[in-house]
C-alpha atoms as a PDB file:
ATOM      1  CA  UNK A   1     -25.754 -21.291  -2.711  1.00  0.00           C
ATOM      2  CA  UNK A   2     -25.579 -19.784  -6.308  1.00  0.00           C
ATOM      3  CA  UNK A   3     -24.342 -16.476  -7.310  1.00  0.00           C
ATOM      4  CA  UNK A   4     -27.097 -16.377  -9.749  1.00  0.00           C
ATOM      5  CA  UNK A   5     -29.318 -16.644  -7.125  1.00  0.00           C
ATOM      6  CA  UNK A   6     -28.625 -13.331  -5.677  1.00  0.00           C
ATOM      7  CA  UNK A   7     -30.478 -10.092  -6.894  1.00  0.00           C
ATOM      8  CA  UNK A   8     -28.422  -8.037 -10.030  1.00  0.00           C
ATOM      9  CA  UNK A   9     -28.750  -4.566  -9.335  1.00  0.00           C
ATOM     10  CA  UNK A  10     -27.265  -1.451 -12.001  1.00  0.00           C
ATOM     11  CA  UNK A  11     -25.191   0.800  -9.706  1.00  0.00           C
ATOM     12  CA  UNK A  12     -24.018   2.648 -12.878  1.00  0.00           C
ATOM     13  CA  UNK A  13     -25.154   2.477 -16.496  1.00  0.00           C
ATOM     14  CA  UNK A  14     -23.648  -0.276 -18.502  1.00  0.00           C
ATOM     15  CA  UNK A  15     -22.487  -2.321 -14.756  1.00  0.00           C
ATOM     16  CA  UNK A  16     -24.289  -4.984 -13.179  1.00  0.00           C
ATOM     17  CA  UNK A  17     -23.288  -6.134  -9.589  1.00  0.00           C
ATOM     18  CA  UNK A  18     -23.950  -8.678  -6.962  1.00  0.00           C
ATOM     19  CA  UNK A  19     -23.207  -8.377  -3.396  1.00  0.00           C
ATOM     20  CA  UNK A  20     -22.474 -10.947  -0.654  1.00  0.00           C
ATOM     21  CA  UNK A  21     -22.075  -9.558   2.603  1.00  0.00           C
ATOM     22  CA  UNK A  22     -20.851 -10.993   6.202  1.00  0.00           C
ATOM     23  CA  UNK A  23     -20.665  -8.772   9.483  1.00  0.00           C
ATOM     24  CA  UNK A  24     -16.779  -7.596   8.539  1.00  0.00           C
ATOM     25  CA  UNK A  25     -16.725  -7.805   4.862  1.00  0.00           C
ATOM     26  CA  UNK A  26     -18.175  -7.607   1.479  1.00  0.00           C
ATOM     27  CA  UNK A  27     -18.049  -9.067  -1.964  1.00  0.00           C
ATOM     28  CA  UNK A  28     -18.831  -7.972  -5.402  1.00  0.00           C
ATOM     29  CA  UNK A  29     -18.996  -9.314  -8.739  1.00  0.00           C
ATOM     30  CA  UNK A  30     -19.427  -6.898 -11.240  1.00  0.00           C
ATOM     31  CA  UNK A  31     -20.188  -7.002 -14.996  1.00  0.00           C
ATOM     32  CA  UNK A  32     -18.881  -4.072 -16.772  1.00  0.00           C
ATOM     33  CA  UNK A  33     -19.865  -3.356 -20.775  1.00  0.00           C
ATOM     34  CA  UNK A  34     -17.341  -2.184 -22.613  1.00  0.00           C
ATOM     35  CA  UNK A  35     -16.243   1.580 -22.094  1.00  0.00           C
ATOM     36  CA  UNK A  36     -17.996   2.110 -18.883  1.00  0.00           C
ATOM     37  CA  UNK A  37     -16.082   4.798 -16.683  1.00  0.00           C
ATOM     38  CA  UNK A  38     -16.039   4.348 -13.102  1.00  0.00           C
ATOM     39  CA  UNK A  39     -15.576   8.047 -11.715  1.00  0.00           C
ATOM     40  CA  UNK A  40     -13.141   8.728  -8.841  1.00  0.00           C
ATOM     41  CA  UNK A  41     -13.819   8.196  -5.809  1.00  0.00           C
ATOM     42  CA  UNK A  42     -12.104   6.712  -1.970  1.00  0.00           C
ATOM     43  CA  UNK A  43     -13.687   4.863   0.984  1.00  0.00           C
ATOM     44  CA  UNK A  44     -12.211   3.813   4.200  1.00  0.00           C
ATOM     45  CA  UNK A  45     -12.281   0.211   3.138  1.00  0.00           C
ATOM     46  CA  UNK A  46      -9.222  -2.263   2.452  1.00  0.00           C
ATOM     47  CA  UNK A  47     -10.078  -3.014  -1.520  1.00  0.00           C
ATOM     48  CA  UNK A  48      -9.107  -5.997  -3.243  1.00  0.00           C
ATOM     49  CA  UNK A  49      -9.489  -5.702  -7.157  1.00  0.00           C
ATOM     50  CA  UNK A  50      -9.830  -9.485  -8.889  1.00  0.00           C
ATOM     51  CA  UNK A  51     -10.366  -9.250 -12.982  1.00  0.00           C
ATOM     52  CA  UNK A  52     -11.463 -12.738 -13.880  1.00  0.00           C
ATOM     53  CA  UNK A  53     -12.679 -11.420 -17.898  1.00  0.00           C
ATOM     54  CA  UNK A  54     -11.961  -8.410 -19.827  1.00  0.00           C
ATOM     55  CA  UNK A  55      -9.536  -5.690 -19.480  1.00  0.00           C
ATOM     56  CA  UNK A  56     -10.086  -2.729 -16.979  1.00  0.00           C
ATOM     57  CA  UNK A  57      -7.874   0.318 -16.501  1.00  0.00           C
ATOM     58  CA  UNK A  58      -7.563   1.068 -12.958  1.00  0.00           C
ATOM     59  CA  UNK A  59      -6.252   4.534 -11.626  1.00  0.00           C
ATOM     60  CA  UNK A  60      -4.863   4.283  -7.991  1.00  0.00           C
ATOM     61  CA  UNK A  61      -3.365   7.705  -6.204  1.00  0.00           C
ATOM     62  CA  UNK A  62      -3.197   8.863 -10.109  1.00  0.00           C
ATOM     63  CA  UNK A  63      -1.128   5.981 -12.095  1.00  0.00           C
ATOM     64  CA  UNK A  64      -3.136   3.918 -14.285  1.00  0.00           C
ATOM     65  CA  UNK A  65      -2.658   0.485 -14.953  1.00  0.00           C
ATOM     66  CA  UNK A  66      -4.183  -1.696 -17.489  1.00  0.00           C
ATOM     67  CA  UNK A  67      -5.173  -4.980 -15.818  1.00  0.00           C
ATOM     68  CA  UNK A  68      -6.456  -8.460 -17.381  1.00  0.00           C
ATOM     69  CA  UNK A  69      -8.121 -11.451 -16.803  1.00  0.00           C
ATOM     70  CA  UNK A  70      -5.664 -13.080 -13.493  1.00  0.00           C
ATOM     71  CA  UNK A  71      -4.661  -9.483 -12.551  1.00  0.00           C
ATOM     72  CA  UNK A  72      -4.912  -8.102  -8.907  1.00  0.00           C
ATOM     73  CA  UNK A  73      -4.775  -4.623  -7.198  1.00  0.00           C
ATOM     74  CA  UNK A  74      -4.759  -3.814  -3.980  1.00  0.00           C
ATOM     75  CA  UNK A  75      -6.490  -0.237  -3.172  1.00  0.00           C
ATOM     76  CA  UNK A  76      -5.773   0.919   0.461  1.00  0.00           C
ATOM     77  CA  UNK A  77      -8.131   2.553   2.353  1.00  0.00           C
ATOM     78  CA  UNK A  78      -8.927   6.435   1.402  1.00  0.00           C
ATOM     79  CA  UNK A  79      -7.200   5.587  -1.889  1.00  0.00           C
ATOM     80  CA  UNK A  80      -8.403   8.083  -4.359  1.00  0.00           C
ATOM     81  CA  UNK A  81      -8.650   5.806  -7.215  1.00  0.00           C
ATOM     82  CA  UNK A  82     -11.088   5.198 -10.453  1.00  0.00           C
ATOM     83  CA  UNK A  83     -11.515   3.256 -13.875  1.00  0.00           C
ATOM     84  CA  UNK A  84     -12.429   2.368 -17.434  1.00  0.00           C
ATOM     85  CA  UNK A  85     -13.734  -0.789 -18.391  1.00  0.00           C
ATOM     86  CA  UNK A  86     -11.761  -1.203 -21.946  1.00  0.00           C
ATOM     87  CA  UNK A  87     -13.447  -4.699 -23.012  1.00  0.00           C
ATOM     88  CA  UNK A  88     -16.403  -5.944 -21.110  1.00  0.00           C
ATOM     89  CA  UNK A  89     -15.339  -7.559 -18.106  1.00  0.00           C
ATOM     90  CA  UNK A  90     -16.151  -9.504 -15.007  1.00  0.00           C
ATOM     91  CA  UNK A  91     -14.621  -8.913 -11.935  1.00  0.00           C
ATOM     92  CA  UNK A  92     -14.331  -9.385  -7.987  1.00  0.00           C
ATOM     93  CA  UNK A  93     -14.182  -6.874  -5.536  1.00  0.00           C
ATOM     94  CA  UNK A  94     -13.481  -7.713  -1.754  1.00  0.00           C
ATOM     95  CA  UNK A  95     -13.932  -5.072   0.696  1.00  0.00           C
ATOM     96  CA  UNK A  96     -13.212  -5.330   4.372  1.00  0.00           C
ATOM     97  CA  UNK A  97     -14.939  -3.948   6.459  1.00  0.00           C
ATOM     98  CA  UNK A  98     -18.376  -4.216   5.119  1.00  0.00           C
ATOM     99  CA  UNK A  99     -19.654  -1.832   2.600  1.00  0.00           C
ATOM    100  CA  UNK A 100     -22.934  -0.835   4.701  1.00  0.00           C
ATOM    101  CA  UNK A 101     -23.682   1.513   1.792  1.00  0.00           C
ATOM    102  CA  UNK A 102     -24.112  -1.699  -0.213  1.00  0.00           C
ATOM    103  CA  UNK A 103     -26.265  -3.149   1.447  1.00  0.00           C
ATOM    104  CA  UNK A 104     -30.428  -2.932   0.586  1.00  0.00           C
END
């Protein structure tokens, strides 16, 4: 199977996302453009931030942190956390359990 193969959708201007999801967990892979804010928010999910391109400022519990391409953040669940997309960027998000709000 191919990523590409997998509808794009636009969650939020200027981001484009693919999900893959299993019965306990789902994946993301997001395209951000550059200077797209991601407003705050929290979920009950374990959250694994991957940045593969780009450079993204994450906010977690209030302390932002400028992460690159190779950088990882773990967001625990109920986290009140948010971002900026600095540079355009690609990145992985793995959320356990499933994201049923994600799914459709």
């Amino acid at each position: 199977m191919k990523i590409d193969d997998i509808e794009e959708r636009e969650l939020l201007p200027g981001t484009r996302v693919r999900f893959i999801h299993t019965d306990r967990m789902t994946v993301a892979h997001w395209h951000f453009d550059p200077g797209i804010d991601l407003p705050e928010h929290s979920h009950p999910h374990d959250q694994i931030t991957n940045i593969l391109e780009g450079e993204f400022e994450l906010t977690v519990d209030g302390v932002p942190e400028v992460l690159s391409a190779g950088h990882y953040r773990m967001i625990p669940p109920d986290a009140v956390h948010s971002g900026r997309s600095i540079t355009a960027c690609k990145i992985i998000d793995v959320f356990c359990p499933a994201r049923e709000d994600y799914r459709s």
